[in-house]
C-alpha atoms as a PDB file:
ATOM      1  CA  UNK A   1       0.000   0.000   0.000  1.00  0.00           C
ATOM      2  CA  UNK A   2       3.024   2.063   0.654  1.00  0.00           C
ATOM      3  CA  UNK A   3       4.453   1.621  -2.590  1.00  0.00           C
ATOM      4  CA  UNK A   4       1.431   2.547  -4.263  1.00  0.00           C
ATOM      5  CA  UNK A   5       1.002   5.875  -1.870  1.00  0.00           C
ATOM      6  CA  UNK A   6       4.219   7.267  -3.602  1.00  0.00           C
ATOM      7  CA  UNK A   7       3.770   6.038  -7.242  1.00  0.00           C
ATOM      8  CA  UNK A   8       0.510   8.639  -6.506  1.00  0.00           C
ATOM      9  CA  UNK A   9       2.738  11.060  -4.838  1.00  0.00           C
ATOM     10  CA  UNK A  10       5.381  10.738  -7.751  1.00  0.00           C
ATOM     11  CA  UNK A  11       2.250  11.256 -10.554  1.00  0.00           C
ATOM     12  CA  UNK A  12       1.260  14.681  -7.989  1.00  0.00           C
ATOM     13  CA  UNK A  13       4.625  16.161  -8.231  1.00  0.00           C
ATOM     14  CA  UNK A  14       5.005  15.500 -12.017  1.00  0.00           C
ATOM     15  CA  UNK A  15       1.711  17.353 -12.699  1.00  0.00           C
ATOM     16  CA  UNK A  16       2.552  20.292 -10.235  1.00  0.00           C
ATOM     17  CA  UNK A  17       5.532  20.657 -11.730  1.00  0.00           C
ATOM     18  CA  UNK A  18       3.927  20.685 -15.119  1.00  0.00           C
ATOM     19  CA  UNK A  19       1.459  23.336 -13.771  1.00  0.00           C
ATOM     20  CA  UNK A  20       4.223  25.210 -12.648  1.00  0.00           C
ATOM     21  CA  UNK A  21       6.196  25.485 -15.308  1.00  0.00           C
ATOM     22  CA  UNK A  22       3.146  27.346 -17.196  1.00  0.00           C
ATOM     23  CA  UNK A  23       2.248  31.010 -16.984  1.00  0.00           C
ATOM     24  CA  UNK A  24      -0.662  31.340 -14.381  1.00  0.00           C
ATOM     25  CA  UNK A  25      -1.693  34.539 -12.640  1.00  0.00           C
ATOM     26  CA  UNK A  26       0.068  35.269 -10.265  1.00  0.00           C
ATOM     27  CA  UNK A  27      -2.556  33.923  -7.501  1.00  0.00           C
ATOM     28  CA  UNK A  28      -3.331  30.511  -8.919  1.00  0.00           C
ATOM     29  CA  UNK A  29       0.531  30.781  -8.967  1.00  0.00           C
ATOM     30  CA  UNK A  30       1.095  30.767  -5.563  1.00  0.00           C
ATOM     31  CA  UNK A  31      -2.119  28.667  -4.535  1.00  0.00           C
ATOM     32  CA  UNK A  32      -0.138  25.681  -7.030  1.00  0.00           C
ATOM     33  CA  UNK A  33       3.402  26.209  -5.240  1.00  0.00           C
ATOM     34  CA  UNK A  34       1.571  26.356  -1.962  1.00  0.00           C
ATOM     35  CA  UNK A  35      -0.002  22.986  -2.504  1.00  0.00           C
ATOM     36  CA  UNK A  36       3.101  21.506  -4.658  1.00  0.00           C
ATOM     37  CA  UNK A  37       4.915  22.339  -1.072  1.00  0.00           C
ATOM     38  CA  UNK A  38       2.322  20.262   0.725  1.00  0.00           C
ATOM     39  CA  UNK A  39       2.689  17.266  -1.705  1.00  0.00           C
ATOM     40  CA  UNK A  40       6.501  17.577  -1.989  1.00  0.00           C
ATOM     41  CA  UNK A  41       6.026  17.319   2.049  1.00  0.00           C
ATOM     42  CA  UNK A  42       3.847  13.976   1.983  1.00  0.00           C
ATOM     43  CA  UNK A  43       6.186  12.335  -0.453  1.00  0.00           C
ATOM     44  CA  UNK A  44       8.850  12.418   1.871  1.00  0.00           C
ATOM     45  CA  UNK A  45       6.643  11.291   4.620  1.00  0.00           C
ATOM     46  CA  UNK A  46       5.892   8.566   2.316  1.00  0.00           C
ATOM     47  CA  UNK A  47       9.099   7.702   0.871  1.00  0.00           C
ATOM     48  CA  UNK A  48      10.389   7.570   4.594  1.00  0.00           C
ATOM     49  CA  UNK A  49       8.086   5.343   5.749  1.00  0.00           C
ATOM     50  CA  UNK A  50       8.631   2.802   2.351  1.00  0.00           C
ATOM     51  CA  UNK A  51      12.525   2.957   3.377  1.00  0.00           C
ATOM     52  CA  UNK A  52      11.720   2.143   7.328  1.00  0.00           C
ATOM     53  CA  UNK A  53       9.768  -0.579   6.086  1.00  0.00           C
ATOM     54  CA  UNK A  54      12.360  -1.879   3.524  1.00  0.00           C
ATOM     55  CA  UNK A  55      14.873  -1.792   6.286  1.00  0.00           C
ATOM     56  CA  UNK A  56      13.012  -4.012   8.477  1.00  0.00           C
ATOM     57  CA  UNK A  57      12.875  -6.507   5.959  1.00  0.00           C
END
């Protein structure tokens, strides 16, 4: 379940980073970095939790 957690996470980040790299106004601009930094955060989360997990195997 992990593993699939950040394969969605990874697919987030790709399309915020697609978003970002478009011209927006400038606050739909910061509304997309403001989430990108909240899904950026729960990757890590994620990916930490798939490493702890692959350690204890």
């Amino acid at each position: 379940m992990i593993f699939e957690c950040e394969s969605g996470e990874d697919a987030a980040m790709k399309n915020y980073k697609e978003a970002l790299a478009k011209s927006l106004p400038s606050s739909v601009m910061q509304l997309v970095q403001k989430q990108f930094a909240g899904v950026q955060e729960s990757h890590g989360v994620i990916r930490d939790m798939k490493h702890s997990l692959q350690a204890q195997s």
